[in-house]
PDB file of N, CA and C in Angstrom:
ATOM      1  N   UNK A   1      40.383 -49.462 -10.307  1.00  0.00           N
ATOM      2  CA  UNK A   1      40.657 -48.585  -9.196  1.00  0.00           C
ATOM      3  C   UNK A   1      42.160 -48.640  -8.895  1.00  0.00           C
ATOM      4  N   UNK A   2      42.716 -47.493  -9.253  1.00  0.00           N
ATOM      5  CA  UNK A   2      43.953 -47.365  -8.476  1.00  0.00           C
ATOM      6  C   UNK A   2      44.106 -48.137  -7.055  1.00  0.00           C
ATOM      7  N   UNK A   3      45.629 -48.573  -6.974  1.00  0.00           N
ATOM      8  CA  UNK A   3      45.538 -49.197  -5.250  1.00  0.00           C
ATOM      9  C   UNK A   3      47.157 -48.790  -5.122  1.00  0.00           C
ATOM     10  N   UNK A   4      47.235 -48.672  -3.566  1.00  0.00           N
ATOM     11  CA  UNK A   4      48.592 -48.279  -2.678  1.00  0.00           C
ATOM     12  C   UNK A   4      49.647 -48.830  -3.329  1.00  0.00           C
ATOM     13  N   UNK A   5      50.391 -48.561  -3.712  1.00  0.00           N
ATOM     14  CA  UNK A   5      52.150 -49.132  -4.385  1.00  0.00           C
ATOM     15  C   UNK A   5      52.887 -49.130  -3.336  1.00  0.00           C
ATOM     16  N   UNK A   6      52.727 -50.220  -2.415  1.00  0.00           N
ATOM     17  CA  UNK A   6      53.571 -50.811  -1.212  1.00  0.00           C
ATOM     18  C   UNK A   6      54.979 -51.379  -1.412  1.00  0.00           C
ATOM     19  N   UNK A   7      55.313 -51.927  -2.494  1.00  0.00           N
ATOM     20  CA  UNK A   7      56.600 -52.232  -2.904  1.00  0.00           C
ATOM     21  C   UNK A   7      57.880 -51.372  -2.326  1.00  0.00           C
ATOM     22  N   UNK A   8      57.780 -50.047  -2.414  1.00  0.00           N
ATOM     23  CA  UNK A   8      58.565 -49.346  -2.163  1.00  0.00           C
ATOM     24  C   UNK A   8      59.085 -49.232  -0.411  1.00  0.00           C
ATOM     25  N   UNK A   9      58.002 -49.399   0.151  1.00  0.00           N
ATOM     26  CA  UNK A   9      58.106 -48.894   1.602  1.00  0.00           C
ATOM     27  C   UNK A   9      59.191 -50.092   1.960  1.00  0.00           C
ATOM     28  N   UNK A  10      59.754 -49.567   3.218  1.00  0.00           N
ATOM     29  CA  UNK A  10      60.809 -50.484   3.828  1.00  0.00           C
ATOM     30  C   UNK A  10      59.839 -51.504   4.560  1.00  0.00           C
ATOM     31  N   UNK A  11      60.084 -52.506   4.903  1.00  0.00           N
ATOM     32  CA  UNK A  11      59.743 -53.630   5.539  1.00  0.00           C
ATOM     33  C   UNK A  11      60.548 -53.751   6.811  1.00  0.00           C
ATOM     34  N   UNK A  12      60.970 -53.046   7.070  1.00  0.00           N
ATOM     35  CA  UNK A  12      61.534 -53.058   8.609  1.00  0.00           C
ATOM     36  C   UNK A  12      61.292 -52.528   9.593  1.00  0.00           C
ATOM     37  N   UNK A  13      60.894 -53.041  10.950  1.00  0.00           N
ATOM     38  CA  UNK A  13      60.605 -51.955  11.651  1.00  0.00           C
ATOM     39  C   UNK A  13      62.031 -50.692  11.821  1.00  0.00           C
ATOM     40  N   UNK A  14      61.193 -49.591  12.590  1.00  0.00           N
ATOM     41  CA  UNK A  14      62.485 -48.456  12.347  1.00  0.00           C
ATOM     42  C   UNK A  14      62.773 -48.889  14.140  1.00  0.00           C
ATOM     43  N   UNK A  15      61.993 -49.201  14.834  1.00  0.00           N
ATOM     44  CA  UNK A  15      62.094 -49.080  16.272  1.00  0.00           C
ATOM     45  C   UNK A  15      63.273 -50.374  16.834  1.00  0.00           C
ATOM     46  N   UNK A  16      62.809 -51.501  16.164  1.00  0.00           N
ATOM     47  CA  UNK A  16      63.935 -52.367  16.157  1.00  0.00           C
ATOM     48  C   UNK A  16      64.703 -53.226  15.527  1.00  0.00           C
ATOM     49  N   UNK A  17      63.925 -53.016  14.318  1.00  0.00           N
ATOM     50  CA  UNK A  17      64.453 -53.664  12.964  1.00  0.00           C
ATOM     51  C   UNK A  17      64.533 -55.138  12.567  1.00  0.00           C
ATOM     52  N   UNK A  18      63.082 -55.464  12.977  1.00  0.00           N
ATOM     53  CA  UNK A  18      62.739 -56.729  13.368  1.00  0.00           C
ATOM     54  C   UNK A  18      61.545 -56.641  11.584  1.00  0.00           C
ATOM     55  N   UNK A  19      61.620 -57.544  11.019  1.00  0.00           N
ATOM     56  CA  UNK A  19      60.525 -57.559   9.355  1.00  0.00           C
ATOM     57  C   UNK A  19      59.355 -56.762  10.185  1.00  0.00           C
ATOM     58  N   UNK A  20      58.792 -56.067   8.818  1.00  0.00           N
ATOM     59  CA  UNK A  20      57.076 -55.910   9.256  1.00  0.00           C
ATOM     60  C   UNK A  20      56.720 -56.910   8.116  1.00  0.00           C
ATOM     61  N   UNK A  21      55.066 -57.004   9.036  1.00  0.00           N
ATOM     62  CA  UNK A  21      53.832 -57.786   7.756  1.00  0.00           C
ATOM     63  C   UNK A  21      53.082 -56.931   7.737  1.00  0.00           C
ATOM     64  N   UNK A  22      52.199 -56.901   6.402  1.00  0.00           N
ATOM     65  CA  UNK A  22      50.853 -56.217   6.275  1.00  0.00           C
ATOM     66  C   UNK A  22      50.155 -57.052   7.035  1.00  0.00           C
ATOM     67  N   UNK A  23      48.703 -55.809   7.836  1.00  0.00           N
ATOM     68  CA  UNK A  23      47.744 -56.746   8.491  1.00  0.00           C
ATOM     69  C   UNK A  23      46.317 -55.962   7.837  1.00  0.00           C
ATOM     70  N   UNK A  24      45.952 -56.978   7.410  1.00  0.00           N
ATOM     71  CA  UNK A  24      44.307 -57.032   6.683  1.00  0.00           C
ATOM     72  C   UNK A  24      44.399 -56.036   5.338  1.00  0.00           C
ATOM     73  N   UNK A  25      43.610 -56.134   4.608  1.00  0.00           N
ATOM     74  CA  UNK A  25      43.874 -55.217   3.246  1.00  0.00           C
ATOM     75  C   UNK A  25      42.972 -53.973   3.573  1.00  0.00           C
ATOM     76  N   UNK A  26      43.600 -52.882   3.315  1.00  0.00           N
ATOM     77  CA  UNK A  26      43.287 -51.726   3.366  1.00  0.00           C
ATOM     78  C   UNK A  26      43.463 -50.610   1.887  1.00  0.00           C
ATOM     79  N   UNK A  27      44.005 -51.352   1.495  1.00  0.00           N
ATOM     80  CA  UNK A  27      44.388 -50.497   0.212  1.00  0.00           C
ATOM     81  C   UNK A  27      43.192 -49.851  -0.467  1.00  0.00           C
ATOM     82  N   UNK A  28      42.237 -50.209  -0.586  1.00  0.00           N
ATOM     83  CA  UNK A  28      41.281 -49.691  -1.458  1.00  0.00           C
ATOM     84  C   UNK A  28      41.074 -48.357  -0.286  1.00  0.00           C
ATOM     85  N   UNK A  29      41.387 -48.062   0.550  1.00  0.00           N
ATOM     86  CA  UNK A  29      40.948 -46.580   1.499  1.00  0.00           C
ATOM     87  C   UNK A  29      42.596 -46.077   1.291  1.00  0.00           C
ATOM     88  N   UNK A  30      43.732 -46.430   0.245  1.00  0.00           N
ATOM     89  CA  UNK A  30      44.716 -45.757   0.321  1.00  0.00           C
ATOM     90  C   UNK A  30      45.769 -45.708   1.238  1.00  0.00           C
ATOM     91  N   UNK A  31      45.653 -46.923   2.560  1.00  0.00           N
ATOM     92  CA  UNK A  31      46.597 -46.917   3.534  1.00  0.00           C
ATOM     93  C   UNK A  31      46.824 -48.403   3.388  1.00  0.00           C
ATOM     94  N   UNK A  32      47.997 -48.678   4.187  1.00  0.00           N
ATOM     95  CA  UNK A  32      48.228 -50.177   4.806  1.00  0.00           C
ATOM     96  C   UNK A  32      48.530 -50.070   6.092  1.00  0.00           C
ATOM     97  N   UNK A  33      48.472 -51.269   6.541  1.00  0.00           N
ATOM     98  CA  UNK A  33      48.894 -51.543   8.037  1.00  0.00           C
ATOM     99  C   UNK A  33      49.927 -52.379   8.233  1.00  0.00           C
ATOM    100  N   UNK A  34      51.026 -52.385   9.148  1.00  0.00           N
ATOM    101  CA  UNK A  34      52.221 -53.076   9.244  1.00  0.00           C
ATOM    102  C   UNK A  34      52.045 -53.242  10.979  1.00  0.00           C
ATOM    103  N   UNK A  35      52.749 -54.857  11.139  1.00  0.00           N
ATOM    104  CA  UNK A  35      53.212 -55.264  12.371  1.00  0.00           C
ATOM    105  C   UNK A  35      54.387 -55.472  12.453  1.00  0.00           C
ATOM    106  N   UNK A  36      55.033 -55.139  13.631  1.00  0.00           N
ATOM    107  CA  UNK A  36      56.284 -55.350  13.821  1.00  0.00           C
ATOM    108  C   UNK A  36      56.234 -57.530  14.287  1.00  0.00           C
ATOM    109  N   UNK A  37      57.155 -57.867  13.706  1.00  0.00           N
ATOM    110  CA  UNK A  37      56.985 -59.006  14.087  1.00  0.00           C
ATOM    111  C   UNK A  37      57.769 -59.508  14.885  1.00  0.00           C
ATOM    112  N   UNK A  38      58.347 -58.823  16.068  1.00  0.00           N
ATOM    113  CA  UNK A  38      58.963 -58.944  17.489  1.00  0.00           C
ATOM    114  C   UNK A  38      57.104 -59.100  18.087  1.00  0.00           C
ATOM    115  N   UNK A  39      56.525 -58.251  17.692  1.00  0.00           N
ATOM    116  CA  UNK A  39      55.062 -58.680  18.869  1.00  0.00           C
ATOM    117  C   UNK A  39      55.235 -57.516  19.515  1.00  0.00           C
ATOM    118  N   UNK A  40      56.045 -56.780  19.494  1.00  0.00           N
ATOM    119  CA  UNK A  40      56.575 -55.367  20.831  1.00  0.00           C
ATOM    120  C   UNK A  40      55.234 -54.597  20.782  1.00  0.00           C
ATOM    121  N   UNK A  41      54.632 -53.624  21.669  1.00  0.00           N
ATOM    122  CA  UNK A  41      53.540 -52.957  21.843  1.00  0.00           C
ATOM    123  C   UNK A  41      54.342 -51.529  21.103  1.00  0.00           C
ATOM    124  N   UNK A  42      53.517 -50.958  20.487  1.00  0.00           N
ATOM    125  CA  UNK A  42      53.557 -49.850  20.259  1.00  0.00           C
ATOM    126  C   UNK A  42      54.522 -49.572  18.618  1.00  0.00           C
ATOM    127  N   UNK A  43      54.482 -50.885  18.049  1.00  0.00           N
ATOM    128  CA  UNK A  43      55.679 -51.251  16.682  1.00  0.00           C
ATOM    129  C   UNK A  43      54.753 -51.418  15.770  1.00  0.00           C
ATOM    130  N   UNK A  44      53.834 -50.602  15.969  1.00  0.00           N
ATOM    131  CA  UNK A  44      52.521 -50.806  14.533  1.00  0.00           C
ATOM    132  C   UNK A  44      52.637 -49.678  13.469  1.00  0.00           C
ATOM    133  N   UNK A  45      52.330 -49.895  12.251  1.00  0.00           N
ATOM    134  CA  UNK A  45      52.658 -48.314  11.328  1.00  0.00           C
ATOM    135  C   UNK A  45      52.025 -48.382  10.093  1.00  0.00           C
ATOM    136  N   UNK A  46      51.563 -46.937   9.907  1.00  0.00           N
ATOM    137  CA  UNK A  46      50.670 -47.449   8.710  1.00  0.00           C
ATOM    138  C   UNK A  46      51.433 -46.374   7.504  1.00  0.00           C
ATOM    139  N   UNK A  47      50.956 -47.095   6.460  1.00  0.00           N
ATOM    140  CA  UNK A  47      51.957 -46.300   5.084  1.00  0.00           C
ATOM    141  C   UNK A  47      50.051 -45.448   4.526  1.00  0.00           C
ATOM    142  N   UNK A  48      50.618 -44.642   4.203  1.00  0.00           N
ATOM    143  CA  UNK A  48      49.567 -43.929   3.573  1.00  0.00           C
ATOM    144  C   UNK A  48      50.023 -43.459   2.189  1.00  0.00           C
ATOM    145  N   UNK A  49      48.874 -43.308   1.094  1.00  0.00           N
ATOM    146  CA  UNK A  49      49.389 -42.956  -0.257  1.00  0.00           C
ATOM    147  C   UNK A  49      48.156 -41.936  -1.022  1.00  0.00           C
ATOM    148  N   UNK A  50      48.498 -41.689  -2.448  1.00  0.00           N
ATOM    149  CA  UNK A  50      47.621 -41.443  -2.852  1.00  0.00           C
ATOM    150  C   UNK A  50      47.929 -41.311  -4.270  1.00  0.00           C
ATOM    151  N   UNK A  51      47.249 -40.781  -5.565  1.00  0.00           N
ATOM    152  CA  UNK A  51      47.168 -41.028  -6.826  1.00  0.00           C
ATOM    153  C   UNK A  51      48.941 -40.979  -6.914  1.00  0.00           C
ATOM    154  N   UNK A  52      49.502 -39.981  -6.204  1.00  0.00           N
ATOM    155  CA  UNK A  52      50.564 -39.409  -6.595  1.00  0.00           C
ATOM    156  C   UNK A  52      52.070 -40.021  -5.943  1.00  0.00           C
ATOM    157  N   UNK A  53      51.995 -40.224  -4.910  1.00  0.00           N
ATOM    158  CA  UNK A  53      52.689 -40.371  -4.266  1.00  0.00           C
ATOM    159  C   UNK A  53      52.864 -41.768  -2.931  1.00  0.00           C
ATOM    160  N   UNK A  54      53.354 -41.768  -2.217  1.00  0.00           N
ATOM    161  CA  UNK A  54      53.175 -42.743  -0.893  1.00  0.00           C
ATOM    162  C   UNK A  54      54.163 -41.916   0.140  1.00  0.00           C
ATOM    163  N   UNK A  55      53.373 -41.939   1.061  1.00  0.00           N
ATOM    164  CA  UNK A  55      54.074 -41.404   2.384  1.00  0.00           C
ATOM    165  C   UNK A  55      54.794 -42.106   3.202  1.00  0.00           C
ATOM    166  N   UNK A  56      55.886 -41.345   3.866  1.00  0.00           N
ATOM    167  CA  UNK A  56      56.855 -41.997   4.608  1.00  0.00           C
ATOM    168  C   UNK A  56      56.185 -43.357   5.682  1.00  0.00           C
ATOM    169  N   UNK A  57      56.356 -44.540   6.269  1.00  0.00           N
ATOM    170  CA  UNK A  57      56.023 -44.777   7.231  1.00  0.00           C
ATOM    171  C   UNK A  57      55.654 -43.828   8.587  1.00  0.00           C
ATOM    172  N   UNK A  58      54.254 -44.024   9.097  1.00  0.00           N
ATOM    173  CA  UNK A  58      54.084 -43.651  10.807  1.00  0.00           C
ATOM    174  C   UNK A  58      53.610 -44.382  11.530  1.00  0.00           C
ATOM    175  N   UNK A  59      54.250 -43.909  12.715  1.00  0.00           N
ATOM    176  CA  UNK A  59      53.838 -45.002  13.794  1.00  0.00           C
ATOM    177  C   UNK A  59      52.453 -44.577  14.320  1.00  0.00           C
ATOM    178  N   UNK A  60      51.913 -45.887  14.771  1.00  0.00           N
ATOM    179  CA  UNK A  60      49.803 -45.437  15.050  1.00  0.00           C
ATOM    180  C   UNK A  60      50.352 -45.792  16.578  1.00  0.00           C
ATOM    181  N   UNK A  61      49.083 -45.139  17.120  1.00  0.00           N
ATOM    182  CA  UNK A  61      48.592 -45.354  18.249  1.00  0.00           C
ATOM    183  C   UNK A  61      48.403 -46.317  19.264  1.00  0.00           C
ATOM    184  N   UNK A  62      48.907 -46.638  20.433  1.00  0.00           N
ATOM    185  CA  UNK A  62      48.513 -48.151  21.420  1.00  0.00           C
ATOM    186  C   UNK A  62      46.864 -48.364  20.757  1.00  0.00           C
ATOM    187  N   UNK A  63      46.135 -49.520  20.580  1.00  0.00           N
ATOM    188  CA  UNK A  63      45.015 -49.824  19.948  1.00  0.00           C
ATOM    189  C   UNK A  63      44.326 -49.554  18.694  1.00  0.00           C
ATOM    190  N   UNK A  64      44.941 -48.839  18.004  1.00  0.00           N
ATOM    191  CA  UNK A  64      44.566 -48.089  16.383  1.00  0.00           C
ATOM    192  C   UNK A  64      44.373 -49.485  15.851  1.00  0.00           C
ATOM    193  N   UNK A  65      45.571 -50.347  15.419  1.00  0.00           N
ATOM    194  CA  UNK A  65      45.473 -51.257  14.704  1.00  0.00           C
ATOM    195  C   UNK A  65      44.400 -52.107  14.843  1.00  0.00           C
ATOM    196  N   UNK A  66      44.367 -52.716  16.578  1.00  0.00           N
ATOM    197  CA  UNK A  66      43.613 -53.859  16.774  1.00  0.00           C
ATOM    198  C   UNK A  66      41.787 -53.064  16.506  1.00  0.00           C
ATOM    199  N   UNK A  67      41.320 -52.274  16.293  1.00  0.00           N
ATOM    200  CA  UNK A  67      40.361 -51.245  16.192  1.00  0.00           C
ATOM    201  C   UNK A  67      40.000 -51.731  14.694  1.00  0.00           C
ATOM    202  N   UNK A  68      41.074 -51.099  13.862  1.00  0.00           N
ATOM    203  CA  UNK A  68      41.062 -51.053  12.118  1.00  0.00           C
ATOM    204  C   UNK A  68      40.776 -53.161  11.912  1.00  0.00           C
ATOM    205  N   UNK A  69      41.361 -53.803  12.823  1.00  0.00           N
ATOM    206  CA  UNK A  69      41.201 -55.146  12.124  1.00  0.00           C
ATOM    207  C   UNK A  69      39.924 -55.444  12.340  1.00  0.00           C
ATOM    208  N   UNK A  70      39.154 -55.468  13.277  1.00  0.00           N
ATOM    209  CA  UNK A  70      37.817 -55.426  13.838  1.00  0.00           C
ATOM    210  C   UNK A  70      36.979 -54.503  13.700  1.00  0.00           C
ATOM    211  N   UNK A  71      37.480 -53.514  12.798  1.00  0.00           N
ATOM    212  CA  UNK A  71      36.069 -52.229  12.704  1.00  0.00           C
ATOM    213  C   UNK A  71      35.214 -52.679  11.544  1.00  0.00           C
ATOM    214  N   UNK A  72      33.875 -52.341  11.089  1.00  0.00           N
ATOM    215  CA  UNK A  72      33.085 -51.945   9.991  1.00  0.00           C
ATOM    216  C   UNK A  72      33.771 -51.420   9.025  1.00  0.00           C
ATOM    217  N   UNK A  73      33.438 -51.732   7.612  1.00  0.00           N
ATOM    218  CA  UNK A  73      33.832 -51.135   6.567  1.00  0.00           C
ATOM    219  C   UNK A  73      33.882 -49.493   6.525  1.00  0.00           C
ATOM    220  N   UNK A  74      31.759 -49.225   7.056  1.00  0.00           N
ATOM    221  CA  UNK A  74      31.925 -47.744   6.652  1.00  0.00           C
ATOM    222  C   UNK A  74      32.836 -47.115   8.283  1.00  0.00           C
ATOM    223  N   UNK A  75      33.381 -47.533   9.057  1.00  0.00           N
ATOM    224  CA  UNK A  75      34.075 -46.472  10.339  1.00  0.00           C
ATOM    225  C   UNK A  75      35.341 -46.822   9.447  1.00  0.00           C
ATOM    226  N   UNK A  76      36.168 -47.629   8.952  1.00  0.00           N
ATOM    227  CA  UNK A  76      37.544 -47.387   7.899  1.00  0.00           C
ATOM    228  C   UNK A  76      37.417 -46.515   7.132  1.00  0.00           C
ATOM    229  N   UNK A  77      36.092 -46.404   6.295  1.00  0.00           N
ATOM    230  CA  UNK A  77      35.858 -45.358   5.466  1.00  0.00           C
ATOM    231  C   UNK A  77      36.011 -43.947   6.186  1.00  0.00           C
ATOM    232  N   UNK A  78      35.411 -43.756   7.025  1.00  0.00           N
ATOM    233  CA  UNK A  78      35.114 -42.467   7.316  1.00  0.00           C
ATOM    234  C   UNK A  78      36.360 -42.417   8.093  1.00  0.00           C
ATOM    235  N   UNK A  79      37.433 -42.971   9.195  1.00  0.00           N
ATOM    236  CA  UNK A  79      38.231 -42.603   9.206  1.00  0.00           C
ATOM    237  C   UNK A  79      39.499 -42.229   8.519  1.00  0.00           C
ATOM    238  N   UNK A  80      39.324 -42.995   7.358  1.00  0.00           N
ATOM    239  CA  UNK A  80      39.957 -42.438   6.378  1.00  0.00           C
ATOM    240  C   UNK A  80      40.020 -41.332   5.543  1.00  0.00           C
ATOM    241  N   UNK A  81      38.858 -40.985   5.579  1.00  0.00           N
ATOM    242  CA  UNK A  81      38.366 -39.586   4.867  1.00  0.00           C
ATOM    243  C   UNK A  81      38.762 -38.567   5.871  1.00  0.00           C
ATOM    244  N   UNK A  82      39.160 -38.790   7.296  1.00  0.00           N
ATOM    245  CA  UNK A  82      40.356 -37.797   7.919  1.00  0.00           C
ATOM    246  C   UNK A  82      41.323 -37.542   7.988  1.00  0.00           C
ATOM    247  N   UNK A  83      41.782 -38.857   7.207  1.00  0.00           N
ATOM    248  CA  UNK A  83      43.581 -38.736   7.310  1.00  0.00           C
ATOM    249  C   UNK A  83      44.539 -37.078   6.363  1.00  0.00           C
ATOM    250  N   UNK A  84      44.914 -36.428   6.802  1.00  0.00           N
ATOM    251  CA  UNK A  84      45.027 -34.960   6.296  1.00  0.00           C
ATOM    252  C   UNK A  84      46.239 -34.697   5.438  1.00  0.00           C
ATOM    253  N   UNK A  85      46.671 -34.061   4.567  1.00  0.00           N
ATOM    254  CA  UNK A  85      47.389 -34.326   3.392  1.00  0.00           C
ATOM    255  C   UNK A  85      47.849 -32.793   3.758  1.00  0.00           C
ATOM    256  N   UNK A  86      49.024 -32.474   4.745  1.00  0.00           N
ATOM    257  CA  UNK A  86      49.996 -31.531   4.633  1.00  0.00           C
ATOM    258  C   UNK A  86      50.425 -30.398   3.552  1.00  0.00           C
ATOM    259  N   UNK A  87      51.568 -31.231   2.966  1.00  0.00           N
ATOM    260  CA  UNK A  87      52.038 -30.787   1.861  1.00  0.00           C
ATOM    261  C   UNK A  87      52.304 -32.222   1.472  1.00  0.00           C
ATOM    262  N   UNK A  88      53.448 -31.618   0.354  1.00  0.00           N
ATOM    263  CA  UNK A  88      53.838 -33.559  -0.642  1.00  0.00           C
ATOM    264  C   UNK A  88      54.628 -34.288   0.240  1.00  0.00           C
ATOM    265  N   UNK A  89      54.755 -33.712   1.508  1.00  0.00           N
ATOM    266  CA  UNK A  89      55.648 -35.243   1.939  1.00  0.00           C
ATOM    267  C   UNK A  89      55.656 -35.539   3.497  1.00  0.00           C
ATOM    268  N   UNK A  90      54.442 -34.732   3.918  1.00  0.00           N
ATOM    269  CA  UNK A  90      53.381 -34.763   5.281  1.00  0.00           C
ATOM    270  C   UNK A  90      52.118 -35.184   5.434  1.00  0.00           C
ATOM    271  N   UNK A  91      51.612 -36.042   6.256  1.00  0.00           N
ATOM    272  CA  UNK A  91      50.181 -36.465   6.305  1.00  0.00           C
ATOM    273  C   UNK A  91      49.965 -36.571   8.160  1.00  0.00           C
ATOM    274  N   UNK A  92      48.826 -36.175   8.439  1.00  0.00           N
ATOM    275  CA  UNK A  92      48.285 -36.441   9.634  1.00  0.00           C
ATOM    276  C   UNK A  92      47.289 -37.190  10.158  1.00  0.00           C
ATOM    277  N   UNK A  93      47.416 -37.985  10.957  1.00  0.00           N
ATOM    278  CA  UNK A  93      46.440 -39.338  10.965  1.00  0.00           C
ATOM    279  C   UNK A  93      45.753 -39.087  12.297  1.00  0.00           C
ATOM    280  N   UNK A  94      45.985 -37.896  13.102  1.00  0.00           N
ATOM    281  CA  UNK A  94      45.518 -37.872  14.381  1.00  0.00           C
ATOM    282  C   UNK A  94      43.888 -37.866  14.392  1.00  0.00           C
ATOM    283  N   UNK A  95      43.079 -37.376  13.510  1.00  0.00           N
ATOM    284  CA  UNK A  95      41.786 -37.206  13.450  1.00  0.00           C
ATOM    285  C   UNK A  95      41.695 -38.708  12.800  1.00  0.00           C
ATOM    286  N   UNK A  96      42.463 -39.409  12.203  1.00  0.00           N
ATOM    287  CA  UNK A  96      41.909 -40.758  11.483  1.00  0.00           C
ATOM    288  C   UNK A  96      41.737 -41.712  12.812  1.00  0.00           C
ATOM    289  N   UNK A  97      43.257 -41.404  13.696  1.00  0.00           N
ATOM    290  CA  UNK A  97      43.247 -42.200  14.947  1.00  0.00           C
ATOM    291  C   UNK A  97      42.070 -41.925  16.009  1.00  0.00           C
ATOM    292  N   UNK A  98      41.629 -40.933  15.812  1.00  0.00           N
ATOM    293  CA  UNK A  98      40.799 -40.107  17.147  1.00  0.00           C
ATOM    294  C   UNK A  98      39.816 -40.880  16.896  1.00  0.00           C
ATOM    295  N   UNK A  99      38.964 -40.796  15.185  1.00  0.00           N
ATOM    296  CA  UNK A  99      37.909 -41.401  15.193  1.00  0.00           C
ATOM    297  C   UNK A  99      38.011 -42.868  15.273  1.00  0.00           C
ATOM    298  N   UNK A 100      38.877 -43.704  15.300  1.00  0.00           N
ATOM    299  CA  UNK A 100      38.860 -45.247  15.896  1.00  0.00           C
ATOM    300  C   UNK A 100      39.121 -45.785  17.127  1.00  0.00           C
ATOM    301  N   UNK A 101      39.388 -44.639  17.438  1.00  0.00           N
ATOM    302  CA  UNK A 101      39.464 -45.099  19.226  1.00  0.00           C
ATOM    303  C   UNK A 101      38.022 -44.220  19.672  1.00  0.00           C
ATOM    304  N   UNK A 102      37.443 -43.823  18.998  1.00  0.00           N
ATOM    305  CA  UNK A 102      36.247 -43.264  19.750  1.00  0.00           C
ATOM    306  C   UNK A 102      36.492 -41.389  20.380  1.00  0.00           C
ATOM    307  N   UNK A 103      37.266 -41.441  20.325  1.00  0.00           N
ATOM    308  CA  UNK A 103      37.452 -39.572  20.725  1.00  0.00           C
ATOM    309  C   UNK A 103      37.294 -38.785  20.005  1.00  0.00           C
ATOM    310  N   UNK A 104      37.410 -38.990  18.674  1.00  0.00           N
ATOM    311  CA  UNK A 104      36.450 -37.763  17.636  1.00  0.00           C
ATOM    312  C   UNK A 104      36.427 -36.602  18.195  1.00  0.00           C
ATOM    313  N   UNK A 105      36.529 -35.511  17.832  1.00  0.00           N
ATOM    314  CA  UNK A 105      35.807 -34.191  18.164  1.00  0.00           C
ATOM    315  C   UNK A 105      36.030 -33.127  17.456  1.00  0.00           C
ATOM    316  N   UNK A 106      35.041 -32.866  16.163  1.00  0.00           N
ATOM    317  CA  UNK A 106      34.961 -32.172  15.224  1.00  0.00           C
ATOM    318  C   UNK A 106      35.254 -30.447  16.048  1.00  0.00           C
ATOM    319  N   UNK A 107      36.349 -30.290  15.386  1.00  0.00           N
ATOM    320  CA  UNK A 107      36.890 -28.672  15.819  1.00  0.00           C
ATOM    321  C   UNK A 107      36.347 -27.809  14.690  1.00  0.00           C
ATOM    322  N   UNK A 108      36.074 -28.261  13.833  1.00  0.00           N
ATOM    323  CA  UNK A 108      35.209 -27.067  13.017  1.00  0.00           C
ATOM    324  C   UNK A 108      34.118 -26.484  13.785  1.00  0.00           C
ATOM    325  N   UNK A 109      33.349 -26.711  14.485  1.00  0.00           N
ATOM    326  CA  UNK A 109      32.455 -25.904  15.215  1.00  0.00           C
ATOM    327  C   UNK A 109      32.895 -25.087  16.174  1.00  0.00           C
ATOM    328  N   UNK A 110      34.231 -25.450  17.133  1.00  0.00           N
ATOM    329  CA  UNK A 110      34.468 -24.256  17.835  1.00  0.00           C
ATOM    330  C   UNK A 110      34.513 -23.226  18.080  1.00  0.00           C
ATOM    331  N   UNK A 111      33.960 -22.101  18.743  1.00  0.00           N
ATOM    332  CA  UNK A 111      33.612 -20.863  18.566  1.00  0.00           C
ATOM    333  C   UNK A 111      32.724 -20.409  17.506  1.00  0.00           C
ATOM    334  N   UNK A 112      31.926 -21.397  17.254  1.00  0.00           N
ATOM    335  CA  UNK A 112      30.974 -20.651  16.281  1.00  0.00           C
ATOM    336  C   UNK A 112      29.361 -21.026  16.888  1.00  0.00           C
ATOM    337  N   UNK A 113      28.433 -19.744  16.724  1.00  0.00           N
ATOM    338  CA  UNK A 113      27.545 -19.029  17.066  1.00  0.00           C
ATOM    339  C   UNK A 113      26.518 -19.966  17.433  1.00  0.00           C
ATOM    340  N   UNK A 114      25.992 -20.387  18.340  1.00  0.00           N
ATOM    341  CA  UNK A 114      25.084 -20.991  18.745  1.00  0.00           C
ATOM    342  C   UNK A 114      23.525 -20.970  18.356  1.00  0.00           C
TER     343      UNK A 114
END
């Protein structure tokens, strides 16, 4: 199985430029997780990749992380299967984040016929 090529990404935070660490292995769902290691709230970021490429660092959500270290295998899975693939050098994690904090809300049904 292919896995994430993390080597490349910077190891620094961008917010204060304090090292990141990876937290828990995620690679087999194609992302990683990084802590800022100041401890600062809100210095968490996850690298996302795929066969082709690896995406820039983004910053997650107040509670995303502590969620992903403590969730079930299959809720990583399935939030992962939201993370949204732009173009080659955009990704959107808001539906990955929604579904780990619990707010979910499938917009494909909107306005459609009861």
């Amino acid at each position: 199985m292919a896995q994430l090529r993390v080597s490349l990404m910077p190891k620094f935070c961008s917010e204060c430029g304090s090292e990141l660490r990876e937290v828990g292995d995620f690679r087999p769902c194609w992302f990683s997780v990084y802590e800022c290691t100041s401890g600062a709230p809100l210095h968490d970021f996850i690298a996302i990749g795929d066969a082709q490429r690896v995406f820039p660092l983004l910053p997650l959500s107040l509670g995303v992380k502590q969620r992903l270290v403590g969730a079930e295998p299959s809720l990583i899975t399935l939030a992962a299967s939201r993370i949204q693939t732009i173009d080659y050098k955009t990704v959107s994690i808001v539906q990955f984040e929604h579904t780990l904090l619990g707010c979910y809300k499938d917009t494909g049904s909107i306005g459609a016929a009861s």
